[in-house]
C-alpha atoms as a PDB file:
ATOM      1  CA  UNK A   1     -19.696  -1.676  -5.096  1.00  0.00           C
ATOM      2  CA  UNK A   2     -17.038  -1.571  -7.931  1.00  0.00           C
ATOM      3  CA  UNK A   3     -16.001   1.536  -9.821  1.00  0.00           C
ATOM      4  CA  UNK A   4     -14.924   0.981 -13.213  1.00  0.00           C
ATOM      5  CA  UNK A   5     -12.210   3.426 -14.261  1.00  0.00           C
ATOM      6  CA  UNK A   6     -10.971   2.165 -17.347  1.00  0.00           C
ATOM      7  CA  UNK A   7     -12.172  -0.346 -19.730  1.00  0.00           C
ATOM      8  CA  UNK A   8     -11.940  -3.463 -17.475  1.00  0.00           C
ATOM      9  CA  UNK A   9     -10.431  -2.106 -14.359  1.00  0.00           C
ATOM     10  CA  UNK A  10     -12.100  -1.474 -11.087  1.00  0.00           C
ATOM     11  CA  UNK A  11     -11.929  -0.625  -7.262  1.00  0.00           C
ATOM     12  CA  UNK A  12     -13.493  -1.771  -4.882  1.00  0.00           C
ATOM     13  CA  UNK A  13     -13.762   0.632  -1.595  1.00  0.00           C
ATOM     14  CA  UNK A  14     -14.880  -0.946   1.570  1.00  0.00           C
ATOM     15  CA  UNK A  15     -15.262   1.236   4.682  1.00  0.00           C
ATOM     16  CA  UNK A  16     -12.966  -0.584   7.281  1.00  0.00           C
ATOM     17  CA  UNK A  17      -9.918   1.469   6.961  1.00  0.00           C
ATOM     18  CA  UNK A  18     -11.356   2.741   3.499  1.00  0.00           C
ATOM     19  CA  UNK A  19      -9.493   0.353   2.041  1.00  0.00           C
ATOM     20  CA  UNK A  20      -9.178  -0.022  -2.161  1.00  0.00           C
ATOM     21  CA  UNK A  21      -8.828  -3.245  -3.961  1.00  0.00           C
ATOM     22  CA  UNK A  22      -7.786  -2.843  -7.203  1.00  0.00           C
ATOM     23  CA  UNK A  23      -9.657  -5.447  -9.966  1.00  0.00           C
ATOM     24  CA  UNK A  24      -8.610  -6.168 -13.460  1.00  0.00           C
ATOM     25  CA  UNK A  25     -10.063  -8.330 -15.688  1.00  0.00           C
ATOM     26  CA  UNK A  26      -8.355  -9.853 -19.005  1.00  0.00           C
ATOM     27  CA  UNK A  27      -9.488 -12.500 -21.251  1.00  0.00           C
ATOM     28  CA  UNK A  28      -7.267 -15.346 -19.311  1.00  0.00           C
ATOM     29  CA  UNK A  29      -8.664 -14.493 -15.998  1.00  0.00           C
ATOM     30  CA  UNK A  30      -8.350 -11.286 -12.770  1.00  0.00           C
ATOM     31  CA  UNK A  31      -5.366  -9.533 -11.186  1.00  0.00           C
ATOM     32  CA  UNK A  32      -6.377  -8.339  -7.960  1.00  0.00           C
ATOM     33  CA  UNK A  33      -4.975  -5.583  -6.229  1.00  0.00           C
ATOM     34  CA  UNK A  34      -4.232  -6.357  -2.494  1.00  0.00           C
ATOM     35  CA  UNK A  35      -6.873  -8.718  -1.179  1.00  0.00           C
ATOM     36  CA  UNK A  36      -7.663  -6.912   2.291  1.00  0.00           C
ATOM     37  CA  UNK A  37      -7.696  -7.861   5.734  1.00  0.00           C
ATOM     38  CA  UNK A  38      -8.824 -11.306   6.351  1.00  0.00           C
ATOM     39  CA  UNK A  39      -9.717 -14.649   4.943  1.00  0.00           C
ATOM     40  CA  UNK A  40     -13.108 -14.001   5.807  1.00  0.00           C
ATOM     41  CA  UNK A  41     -12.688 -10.446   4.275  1.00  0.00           C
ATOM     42  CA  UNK A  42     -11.303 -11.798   0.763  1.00  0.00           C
ATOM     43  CA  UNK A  43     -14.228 -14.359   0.410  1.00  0.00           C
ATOM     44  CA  UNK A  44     -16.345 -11.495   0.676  1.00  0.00           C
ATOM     45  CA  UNK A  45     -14.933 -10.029  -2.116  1.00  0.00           C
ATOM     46  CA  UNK A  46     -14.474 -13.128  -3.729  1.00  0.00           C
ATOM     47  CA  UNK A  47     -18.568 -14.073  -4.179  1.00  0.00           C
ATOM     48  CA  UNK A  48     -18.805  -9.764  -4.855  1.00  0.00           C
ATOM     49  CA  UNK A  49     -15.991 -11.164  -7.788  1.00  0.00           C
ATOM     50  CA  UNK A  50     -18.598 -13.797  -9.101  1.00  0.00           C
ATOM     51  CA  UNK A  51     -21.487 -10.949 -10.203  1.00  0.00           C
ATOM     52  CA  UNK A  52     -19.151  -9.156 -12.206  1.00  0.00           C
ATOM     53  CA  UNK A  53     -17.203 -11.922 -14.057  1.00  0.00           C
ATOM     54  CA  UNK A  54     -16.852 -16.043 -13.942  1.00  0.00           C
ATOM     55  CA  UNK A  55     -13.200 -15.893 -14.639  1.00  0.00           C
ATOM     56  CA  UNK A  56     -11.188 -16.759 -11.595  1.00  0.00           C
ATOM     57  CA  UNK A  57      -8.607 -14.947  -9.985  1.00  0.00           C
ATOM     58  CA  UNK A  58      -5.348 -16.124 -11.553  1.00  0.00           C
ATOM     59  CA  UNK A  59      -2.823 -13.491 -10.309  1.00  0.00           C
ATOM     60  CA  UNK A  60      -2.764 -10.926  -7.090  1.00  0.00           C
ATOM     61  CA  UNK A  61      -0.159  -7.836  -6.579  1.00  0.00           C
ATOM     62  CA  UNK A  62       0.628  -6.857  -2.950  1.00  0.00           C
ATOM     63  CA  UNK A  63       1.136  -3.592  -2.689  1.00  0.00           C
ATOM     64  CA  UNK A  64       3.055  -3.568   0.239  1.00  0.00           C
ATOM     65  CA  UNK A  65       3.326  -6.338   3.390  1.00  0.00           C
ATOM     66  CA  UNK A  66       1.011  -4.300   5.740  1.00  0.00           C
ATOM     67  CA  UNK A  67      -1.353  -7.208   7.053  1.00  0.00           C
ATOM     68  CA  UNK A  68      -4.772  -5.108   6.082  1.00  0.00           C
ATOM     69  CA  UNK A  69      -3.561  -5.153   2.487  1.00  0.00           C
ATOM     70  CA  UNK A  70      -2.115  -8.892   2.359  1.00  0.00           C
ATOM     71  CA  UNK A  71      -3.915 -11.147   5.094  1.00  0.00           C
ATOM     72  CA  UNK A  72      -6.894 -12.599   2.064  1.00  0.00           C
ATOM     73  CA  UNK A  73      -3.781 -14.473   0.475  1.00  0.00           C
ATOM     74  CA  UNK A  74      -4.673 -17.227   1.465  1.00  0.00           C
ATOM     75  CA  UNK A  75      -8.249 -17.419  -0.244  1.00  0.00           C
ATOM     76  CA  UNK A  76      -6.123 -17.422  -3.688  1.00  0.00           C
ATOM     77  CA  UNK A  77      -4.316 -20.932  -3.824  1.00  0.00           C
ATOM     78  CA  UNK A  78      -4.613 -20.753  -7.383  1.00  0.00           C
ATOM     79  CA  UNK A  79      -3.585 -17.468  -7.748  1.00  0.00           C
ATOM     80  CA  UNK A  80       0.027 -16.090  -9.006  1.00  0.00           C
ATOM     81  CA  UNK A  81       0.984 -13.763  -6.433  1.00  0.00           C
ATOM     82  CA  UNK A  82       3.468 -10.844  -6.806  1.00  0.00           C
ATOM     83  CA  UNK A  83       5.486  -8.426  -4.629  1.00  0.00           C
ATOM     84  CA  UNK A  84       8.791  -6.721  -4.027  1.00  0.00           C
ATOM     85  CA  UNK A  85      10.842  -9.229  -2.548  1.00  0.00           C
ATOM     86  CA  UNK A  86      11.072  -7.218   0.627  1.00  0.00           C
ATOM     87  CA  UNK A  87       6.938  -7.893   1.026  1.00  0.00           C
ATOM     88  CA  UNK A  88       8.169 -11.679   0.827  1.00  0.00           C
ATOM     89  CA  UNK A  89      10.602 -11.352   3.280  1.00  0.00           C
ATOM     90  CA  UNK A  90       8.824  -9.403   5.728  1.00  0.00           C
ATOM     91  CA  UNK A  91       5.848 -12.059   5.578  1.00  0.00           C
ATOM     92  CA  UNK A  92       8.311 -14.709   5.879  1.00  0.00           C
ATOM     93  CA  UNK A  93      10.264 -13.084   8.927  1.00  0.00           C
ATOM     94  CA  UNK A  94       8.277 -13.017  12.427  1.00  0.00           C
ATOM     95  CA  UNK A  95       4.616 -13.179  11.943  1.00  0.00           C
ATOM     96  CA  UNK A  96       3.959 -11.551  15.535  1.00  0.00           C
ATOM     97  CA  UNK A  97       4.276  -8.092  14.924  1.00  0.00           C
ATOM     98  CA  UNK A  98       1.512  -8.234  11.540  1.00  0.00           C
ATOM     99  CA  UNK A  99      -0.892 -10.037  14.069  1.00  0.00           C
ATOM    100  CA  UNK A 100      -0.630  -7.869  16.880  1.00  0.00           C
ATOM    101  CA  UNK A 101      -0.829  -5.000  14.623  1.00  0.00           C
ATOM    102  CA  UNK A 102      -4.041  -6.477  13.212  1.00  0.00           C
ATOM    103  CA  UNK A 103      -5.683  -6.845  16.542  1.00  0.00           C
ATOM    104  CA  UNK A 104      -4.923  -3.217  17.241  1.00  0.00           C
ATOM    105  CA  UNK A 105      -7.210  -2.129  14.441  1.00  0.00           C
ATOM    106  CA  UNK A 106      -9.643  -4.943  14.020  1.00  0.00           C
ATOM    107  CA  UNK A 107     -13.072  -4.417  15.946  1.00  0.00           C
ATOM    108  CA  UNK A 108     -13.305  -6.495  18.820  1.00  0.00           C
ATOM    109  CA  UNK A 109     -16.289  -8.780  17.303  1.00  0.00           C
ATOM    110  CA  UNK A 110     -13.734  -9.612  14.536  1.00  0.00           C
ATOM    111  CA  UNK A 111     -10.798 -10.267  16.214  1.00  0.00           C
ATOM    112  CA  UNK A 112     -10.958 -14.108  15.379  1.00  0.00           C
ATOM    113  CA  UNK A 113     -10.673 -13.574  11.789  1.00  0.00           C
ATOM    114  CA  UNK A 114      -7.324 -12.415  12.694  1.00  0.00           C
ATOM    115  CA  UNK A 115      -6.637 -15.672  14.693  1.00  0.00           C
ATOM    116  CA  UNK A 116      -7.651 -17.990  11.549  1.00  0.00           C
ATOM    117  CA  UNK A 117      -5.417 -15.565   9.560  1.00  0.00           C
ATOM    118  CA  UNK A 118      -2.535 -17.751   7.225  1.00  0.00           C
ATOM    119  CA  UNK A 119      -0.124 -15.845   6.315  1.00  0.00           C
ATOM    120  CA  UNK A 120       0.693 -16.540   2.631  1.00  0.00           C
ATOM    121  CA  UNK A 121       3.674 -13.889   1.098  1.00  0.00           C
ATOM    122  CA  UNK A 122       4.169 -13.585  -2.750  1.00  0.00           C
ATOM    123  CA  UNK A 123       5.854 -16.377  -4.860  1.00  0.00           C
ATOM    124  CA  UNK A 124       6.785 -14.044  -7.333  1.00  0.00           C
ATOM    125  CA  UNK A 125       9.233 -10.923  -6.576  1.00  0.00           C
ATOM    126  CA  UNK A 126      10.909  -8.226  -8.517  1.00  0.00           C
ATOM    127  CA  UNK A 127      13.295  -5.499  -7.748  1.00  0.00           C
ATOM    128  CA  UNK A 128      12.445  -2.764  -9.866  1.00  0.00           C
ATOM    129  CA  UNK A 129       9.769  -3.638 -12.734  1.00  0.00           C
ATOM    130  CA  UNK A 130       7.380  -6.382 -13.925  1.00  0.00           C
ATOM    131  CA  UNK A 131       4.627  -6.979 -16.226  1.00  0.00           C
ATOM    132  CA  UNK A 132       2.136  -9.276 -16.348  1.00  0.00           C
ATOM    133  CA  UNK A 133       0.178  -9.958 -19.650  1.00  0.00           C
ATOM    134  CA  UNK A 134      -3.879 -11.276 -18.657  1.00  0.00           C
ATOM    135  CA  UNK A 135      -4.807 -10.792 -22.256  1.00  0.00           C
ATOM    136  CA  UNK A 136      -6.656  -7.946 -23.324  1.00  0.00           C
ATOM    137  CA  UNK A 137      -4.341  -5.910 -20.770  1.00  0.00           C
ATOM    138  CA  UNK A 138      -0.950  -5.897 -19.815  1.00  0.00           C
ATOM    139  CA  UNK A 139      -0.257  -4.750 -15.605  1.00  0.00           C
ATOM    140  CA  UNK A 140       2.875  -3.070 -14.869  1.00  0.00           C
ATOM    141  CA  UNK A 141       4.030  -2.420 -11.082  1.00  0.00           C
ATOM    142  CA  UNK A 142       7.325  -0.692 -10.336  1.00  0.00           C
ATOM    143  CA  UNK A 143       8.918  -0.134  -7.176  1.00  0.00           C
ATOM    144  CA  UNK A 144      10.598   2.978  -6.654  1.00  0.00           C
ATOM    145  CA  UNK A 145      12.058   2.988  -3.517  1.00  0.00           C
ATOM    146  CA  UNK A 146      11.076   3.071   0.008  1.00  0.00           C
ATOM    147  CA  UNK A 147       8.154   5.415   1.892  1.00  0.00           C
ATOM    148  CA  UNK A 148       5.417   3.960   3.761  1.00  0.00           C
ATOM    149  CA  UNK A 149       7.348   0.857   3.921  1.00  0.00           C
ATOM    150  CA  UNK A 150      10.328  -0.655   2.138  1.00  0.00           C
ATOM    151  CA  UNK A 151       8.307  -2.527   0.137  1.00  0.00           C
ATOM    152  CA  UNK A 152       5.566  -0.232  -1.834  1.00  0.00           C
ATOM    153  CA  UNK A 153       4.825  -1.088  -5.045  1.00  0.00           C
ATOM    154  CA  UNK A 154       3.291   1.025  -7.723  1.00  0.00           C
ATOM    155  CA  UNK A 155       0.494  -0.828 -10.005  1.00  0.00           C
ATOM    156  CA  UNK A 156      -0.881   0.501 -13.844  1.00  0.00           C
ATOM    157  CA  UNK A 157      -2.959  -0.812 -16.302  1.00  0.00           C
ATOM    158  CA  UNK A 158      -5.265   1.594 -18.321  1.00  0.00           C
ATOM    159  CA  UNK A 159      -4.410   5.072 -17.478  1.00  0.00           C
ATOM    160  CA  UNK A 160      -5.482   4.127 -13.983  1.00  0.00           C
ATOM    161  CA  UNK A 161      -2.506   3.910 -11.150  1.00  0.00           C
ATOM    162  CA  UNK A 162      -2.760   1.606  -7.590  1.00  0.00           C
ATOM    163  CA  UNK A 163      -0.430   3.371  -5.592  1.00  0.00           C
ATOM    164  CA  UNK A 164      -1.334   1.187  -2.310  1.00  0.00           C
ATOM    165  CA  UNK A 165      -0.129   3.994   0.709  1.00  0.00           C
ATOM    166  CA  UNK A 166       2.367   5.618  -0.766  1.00  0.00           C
ATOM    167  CA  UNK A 167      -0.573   8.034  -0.666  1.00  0.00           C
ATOM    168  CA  UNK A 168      -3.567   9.325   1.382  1.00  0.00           C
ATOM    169  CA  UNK A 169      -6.297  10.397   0.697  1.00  0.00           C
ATOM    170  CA  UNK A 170      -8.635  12.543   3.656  1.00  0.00           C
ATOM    171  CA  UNK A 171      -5.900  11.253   6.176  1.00  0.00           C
ATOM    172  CA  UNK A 172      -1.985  12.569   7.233  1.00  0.00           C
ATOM    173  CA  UNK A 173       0.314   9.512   5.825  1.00  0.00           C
ATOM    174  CA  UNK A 174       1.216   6.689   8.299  1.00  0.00           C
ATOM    175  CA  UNK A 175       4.888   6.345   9.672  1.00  0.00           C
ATOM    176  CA  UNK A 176       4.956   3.604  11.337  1.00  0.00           C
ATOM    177  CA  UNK A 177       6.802   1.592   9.136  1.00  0.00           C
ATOM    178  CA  UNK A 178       8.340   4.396   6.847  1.00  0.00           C
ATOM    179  CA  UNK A 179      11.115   6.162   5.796  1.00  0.00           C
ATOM    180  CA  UNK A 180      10.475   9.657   6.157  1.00  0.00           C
ATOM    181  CA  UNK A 181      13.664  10.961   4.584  1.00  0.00           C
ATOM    182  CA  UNK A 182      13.643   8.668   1.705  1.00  0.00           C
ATOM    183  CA  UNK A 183       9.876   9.009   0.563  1.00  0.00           C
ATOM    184  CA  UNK A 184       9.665  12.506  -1.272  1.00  0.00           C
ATOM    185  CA  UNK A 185      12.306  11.021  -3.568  1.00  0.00           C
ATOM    186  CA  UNK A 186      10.105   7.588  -4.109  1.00  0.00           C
ATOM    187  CA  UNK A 187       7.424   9.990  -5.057  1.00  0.00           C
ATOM    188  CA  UNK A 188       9.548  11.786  -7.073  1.00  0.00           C
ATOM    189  CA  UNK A 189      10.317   8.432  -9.049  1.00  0.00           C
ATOM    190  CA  UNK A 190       7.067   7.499  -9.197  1.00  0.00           C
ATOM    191  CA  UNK A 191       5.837  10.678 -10.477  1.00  0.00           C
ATOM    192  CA  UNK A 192       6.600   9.323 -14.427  1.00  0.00           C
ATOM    193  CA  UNK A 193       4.151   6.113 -13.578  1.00  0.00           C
ATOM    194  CA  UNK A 194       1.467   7.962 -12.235  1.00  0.00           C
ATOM    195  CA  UNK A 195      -1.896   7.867 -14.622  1.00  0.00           C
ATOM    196  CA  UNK A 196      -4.960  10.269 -14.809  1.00  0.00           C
ATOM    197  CA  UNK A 197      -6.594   8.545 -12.080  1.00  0.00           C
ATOM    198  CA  UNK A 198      -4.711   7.934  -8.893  1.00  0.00           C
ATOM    199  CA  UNK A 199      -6.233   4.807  -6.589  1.00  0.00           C
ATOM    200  CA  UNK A 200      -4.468   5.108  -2.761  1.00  0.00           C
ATOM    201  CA  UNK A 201      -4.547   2.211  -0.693  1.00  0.00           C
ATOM    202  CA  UNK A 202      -7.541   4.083   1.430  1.00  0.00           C
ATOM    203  CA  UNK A 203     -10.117   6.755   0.466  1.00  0.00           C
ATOM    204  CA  UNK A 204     -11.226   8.599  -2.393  1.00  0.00           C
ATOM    205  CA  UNK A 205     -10.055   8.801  -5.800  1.00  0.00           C
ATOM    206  CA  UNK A 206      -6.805  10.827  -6.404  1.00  0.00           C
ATOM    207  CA  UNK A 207      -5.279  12.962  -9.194  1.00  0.00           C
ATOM    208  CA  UNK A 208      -1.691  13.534 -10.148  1.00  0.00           C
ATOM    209  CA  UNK A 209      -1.863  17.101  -8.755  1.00  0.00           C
ATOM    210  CA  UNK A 210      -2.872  15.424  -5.409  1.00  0.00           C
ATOM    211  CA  UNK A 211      -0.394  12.982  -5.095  1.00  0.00           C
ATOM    212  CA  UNK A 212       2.088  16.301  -6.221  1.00  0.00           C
ATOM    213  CA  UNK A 213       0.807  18.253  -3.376  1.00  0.00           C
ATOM    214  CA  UNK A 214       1.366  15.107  -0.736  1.00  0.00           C
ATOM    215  CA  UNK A 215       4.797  14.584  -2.006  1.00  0.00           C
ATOM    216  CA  UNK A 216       5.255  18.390  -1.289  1.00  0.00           C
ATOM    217  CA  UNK A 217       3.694  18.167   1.953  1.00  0.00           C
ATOM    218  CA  UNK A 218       6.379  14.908   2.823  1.00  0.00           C
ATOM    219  CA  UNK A 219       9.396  17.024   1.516  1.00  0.00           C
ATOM    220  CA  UNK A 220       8.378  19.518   4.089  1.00  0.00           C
ATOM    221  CA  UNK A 221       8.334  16.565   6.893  1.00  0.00           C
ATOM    222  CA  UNK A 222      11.717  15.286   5.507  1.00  0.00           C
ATOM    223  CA  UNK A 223      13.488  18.957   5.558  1.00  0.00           C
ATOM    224  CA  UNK A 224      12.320  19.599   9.083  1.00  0.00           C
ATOM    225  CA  UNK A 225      13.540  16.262   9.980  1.00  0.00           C
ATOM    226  CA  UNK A 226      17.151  16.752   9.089  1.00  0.00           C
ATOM    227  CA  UNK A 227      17.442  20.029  10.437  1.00  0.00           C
ATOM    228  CA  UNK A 228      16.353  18.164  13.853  1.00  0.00           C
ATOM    229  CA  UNK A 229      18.927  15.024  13.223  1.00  0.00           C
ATOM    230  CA  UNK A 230      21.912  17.528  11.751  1.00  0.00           C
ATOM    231  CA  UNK A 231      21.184  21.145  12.326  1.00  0.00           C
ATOM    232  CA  UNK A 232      20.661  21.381  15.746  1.00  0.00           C
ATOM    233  CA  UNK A 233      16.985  22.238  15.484  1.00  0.00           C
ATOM    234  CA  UNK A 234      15.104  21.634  18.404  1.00  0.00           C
ATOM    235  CA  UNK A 235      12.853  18.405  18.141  1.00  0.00           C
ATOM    236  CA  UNK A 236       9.537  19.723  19.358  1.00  0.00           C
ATOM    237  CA  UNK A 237       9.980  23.255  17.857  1.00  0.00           C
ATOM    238  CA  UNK A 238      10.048  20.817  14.724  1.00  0.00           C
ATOM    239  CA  UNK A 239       7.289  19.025  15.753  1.00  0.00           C
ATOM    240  CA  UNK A 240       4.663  21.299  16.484  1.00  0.00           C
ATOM    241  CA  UNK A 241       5.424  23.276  13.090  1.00  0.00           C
ATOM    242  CA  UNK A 242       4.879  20.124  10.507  1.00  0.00           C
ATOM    243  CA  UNK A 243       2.774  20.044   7.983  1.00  0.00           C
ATOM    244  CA  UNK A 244       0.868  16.552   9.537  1.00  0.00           C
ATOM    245  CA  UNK A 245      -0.390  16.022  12.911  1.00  0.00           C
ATOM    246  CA  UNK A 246       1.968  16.196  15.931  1.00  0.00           C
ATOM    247  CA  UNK A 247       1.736  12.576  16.927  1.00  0.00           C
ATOM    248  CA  UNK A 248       2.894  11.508  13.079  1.00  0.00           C
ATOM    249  CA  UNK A 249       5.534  14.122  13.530  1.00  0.00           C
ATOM    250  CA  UNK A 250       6.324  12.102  16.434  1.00  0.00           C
ATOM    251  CA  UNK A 251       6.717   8.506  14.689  1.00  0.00           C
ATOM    252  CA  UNK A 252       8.496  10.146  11.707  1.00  0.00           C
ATOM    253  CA  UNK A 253      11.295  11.754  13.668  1.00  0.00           C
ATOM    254  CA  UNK A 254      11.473   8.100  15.214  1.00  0.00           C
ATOM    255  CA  UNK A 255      11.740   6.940  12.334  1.00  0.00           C
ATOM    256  CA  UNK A 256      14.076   9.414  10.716  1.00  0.00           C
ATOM    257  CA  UNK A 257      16.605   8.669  13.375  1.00  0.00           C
ATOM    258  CA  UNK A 258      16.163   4.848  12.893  1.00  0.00           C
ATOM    259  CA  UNK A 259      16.725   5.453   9.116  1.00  0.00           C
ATOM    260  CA  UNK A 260      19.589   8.208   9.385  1.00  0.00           C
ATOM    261  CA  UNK A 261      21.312   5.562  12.149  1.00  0.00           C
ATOM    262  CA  UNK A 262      21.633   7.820  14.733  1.00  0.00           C
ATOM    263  CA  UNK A 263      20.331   6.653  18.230  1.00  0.00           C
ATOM    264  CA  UNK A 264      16.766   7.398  19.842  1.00  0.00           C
END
């Protein structure tokens, strides 16, 4: 059930995706960290909520606009919710690719949770840095630039840091959505904010040395990359020598030649 890491702060792990929420509880109510994939999902966690505190949920961080980390929005009327603006503007753009990436994942016998889905983005954006004062705890999330998306957002409070999937833990990182040249450098930035104990958006607990050895492991991606897009090297001599599976090799050249402009 929920891990307390620091005096007040939590995860949650659930084993669909291996997803972490991130709880925090001050004296004027709980900051939630993502609020997973579904409404039916976040109620879940909602009546887990009511054995561990009566305060309600009064504010929510998105860590990024991926729909597994953002679809329970909607559970939260009441609740402040906060994101880089590009997680509002992604939510507010074209719903159709979050849903049909949802039903990609979701097991068939909960596909209609997806259907019933509203899709909710944050009121409240930043650019670079905010803080939120709950009272007995102050929550800090920075962005530092763009990786797994263009929107990932790095949360601390306690010595403990949210760092959504900006980093993996067990698995290679997804590209999907990234920017493979540009995310060493966010981890780079983010390096500064990151706490004893590292929470990624899925799996196990994570230490600064780990999330040091991942950004190594991306830099590696990155420099094969642009010796692919501007070198000349050959793109599956490239790809069969990464440091991550071939098929994520795959999607981050894509990717890499999306970002760099230069056509597929």
């Amino acid at each position: 059930m929920f891990e307390e890491l620091a005096e007040g702060v939590f995860r949650r792990p659930y084993s669909f995706l291996r997803i972490n929420i991130g709880v925090v509880i001050g004296e004027e109510g709980v900051l939630l960290v993502d609020t997973r994939e579904s409404e039916e999902a976040a109620r879940e966690l909602f009546g887990e909520l009511r054995a561990l505190t009566t305060k309600p949920v009064r504010w929510v961080i998105n860590t990024h606009w991926h729909w597994d980390h953002v679809f329970g929005n909607a559970l939260f009327p009441g609740a402040a919710i906060w994101g880089h603006r590009s997680c509002r503007r992604m939510l507010l753009g074209n719903p159709e690719p979050h849903f049909d990436d949802a039903l990609r994942w979701m097991p068939r016998d909960r596909r209609d949770e997806i259907e019933r889905v509203r899709v909710v983005p944050p009121q409240h954006t930043f650019e670079a840095v905010t803080s939120i004062d709950i009272g007995r705890h102050r929550v800090e999330a920075t962005y530092h630039g763009r990786g797994h998306t263009d929107a990932d957002v790095v949360v601390r409070c306690g010595g403990v840091t949210f760092m959504g999937d900006l980093v993996e833990q067990g698995k290679s990182p997804e590209m999907g959505d990234s920017y493979p040249l540009e995310w060493p450098a966010t981890l780079a930035a983010s390096r500064p904010a990151v706490g004893p104990t590292v929470v990624p958006g899925h799996g196990g607990l994570l230490s600064p040395a780990d999330v040091d050895d991942q950004a190594d492991r991306l830099e590696r991606v990155a420099a094969l990359l642009r010796q692919v897009l501007f070198d000349g090297r050959p793109a599956e001599d490239a790809v069969r020598r990464g440091p991550i599976p071939e098929l994520h090799m795959r999607k981050a050249l894509s990717r890499a030649r999306s970002e760099a402009g230069i056509p597929l």
